[in-house]
C-alpha atoms as a PDB file:
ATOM      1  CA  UNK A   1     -11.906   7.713 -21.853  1.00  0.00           C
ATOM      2  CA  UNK A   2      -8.654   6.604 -23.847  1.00  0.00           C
ATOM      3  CA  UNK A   3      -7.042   2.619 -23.627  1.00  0.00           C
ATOM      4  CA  UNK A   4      -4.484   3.911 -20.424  1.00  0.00           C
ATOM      5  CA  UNK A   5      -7.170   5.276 -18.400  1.00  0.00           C
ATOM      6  CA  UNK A   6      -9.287   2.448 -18.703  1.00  0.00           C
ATOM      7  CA  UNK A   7      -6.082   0.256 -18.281  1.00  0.00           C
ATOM      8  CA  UNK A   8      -5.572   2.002 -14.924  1.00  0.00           C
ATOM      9  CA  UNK A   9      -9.060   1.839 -13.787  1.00  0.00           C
ATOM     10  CA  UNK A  10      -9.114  -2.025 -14.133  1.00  0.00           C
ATOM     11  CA  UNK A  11      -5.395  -2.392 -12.456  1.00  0.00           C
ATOM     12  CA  UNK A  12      -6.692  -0.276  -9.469  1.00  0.00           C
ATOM     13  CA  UNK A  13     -10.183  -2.477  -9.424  1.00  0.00           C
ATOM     14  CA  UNK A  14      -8.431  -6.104  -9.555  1.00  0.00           C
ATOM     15  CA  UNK A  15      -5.711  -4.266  -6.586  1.00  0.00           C
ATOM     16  CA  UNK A  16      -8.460  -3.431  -4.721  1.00  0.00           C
ATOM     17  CA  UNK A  17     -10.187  -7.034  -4.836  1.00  0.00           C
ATOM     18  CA  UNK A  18      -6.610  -8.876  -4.095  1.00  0.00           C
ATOM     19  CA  UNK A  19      -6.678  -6.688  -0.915  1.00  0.00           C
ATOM     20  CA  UNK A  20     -10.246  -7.626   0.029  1.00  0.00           C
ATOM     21  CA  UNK A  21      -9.811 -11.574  -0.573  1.00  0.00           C
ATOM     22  CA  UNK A  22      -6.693 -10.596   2.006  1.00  0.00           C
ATOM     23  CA  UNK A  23      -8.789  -9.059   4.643  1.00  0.00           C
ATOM     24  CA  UNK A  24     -10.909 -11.159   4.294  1.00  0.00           C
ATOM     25  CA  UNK A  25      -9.408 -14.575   4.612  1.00  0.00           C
ATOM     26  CA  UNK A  26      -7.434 -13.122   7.785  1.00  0.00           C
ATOM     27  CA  UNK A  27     -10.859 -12.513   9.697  1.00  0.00           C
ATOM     28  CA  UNK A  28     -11.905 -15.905   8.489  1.00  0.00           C
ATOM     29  CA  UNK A  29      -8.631 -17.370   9.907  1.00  0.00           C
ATOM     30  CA  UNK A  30      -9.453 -15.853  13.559  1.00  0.00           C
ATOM     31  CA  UNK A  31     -11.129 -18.094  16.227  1.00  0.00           C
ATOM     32  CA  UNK A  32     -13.632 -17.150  18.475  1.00  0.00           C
ATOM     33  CA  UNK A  33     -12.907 -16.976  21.947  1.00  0.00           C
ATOM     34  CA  UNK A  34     -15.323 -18.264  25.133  1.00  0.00           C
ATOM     35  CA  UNK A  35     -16.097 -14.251  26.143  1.00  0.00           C
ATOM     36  CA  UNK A  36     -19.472 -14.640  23.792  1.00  0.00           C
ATOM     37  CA  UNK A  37     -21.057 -17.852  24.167  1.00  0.00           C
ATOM     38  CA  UNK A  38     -23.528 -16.676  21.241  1.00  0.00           C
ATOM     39  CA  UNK A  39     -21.331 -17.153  17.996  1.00  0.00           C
ATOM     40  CA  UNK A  40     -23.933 -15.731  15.556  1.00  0.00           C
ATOM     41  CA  UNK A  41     -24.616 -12.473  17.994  1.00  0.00           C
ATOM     42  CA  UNK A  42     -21.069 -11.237  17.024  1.00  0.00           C
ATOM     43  CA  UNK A  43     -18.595 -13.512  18.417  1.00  0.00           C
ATOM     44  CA  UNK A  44     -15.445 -11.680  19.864  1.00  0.00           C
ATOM     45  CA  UNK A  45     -12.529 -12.696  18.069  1.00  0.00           C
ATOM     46  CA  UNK A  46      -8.906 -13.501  19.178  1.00  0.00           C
ATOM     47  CA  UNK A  47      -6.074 -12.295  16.942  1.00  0.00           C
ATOM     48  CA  UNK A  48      -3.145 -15.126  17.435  1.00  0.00           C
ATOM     49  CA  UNK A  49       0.081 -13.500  18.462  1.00  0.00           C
ATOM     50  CA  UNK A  50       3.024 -13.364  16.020  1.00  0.00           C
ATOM     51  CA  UNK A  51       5.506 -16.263  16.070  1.00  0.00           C
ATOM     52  CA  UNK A  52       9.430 -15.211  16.501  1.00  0.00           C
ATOM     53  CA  UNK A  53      12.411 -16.900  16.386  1.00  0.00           C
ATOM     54  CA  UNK A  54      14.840 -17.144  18.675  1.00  0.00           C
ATOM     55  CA  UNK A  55      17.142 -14.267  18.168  1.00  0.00           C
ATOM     56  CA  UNK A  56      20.786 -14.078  18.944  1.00  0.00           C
ATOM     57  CA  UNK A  57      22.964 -11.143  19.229  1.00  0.00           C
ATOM     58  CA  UNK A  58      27.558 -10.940  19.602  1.00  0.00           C
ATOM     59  CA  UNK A  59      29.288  -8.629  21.553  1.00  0.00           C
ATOM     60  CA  UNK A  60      31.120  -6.425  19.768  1.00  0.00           C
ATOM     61  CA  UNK A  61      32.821  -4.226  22.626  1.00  0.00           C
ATOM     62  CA  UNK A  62      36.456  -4.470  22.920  1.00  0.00           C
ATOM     63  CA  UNK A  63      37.023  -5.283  26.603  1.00  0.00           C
ATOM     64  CA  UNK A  64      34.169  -6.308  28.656  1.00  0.00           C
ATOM     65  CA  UNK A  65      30.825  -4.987  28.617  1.00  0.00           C
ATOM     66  CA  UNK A  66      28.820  -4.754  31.831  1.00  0.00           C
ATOM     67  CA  UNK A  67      25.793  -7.217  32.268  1.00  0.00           C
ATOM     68  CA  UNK A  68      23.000  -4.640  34.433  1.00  0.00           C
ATOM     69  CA  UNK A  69      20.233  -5.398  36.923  1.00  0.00           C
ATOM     70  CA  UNK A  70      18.147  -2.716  34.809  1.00  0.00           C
ATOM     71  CA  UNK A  71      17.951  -0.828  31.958  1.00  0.00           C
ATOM     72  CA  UNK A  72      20.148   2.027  33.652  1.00  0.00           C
ATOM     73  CA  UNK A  73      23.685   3.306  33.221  1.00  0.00           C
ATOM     74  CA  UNK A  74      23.597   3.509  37.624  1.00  0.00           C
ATOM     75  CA  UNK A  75      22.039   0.112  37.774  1.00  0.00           C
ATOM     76  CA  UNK A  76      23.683  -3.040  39.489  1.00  0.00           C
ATOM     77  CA  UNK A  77      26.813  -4.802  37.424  1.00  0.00           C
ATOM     78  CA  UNK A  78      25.623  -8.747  37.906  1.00  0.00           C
ATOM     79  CA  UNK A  79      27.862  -9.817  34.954  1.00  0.00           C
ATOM     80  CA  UNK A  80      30.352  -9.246  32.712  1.00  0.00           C
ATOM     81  CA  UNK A  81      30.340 -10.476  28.685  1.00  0.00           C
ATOM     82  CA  UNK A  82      33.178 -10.598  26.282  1.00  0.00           C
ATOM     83  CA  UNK A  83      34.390  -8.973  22.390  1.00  0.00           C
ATOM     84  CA  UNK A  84      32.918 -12.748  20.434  1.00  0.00           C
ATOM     85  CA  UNK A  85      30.227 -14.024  23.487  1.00  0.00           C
ATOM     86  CA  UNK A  86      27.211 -15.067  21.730  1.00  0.00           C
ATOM     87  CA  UNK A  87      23.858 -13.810  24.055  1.00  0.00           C
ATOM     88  CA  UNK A  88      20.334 -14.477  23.219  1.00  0.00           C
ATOM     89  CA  UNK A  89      17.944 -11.248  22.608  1.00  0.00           C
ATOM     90  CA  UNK A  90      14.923 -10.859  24.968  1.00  0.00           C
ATOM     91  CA  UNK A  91      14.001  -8.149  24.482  1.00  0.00           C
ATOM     92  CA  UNK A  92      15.614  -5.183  22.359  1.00  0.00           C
ATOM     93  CA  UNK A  93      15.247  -1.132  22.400  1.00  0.00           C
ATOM     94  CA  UNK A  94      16.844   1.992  20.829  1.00  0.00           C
ATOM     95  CA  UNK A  95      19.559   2.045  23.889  1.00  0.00           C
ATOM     96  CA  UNK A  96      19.579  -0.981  26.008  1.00  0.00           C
ATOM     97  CA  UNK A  97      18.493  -4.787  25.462  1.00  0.00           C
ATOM     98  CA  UNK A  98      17.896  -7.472  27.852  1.00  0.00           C
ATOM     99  CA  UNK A  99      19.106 -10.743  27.160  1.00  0.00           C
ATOM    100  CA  UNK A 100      20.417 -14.130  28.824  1.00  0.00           C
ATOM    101  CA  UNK A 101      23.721 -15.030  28.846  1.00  0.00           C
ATOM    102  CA  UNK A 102      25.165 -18.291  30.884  1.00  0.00           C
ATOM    103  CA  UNK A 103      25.357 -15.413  33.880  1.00  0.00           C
ATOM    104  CA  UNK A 104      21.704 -15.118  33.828  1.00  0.00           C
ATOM    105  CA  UNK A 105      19.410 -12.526  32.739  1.00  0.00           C
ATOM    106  CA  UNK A 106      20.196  -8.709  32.422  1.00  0.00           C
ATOM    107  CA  UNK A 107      20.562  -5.582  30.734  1.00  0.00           C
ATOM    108  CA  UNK A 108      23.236  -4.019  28.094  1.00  0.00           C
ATOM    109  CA  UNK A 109      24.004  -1.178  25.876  1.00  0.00           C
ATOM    110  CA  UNK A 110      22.900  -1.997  22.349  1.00  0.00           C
ATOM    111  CA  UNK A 111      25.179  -0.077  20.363  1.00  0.00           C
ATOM    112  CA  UNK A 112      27.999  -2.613  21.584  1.00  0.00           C
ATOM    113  CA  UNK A 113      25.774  -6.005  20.489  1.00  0.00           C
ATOM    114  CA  UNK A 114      25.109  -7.010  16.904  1.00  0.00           C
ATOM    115  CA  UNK A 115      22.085  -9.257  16.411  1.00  0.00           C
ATOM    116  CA  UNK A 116      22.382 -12.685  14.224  1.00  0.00           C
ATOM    117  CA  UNK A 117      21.467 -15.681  13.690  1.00  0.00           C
ATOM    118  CA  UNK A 118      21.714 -18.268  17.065  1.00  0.00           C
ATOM    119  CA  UNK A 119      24.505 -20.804  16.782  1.00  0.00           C
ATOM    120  CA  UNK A 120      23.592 -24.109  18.353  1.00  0.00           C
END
């Protein structure tokens, strides 16, 4: 084997153990939950959900844009937000995102919000 082979042999071996000490120090991080009462007869573990900030999104539409009931074109008008109105982002999909406003909770088209940072 020449130098760059061998060269390439160790990078790939070290990568591989920097991936393993990973892997493995996120199982270790893990707690057990209360299904198994028997830690050391393979305790079930609980993977801790991810934590997200608060995000924020402006309306961008140049008159009003209709605050829904659902996520449906046909659906309820229970509000109405502004061009500049800041909203917070509950939840957020290819076409429509909920969010709450100071009207409440409901539904709009996302191609007329842009998402950014909240403003207190």
């Amino acid at each position: 084997m020449n130098r760059i082979t061998i060269s390439i042999l160790i990078l790939l071996t070290l990568a591989s153990i920097a991936c393993l000490e990973t892997t493995i120090t996120a199982a270790t991080d893990r707690k057990p939950t209360t299904t198994n009462p028997e830690p050391d007869s393979g305790a079930v573990y609980e993977i801790p959900a991810p934590q997200t900030a608060t995000q924020c999104a402006t309306v961008t539409a140049i008159q009003s844009l209709h605050l829904r009931a659902e996520p449906n074109e046909k659906a309820r008008v229970v509000g109405y937000l502004f061009n500049g109105e800041s909203v917070t982002i509950l939840t957020n999909g290819a076409l429509w995102w909920e969010i709450s406003t100071q009207q409440g909770r409901g539904w709009s088209r996302a191609k007329y919000l842009q998402a950014g940072e909240c403003s207190e």
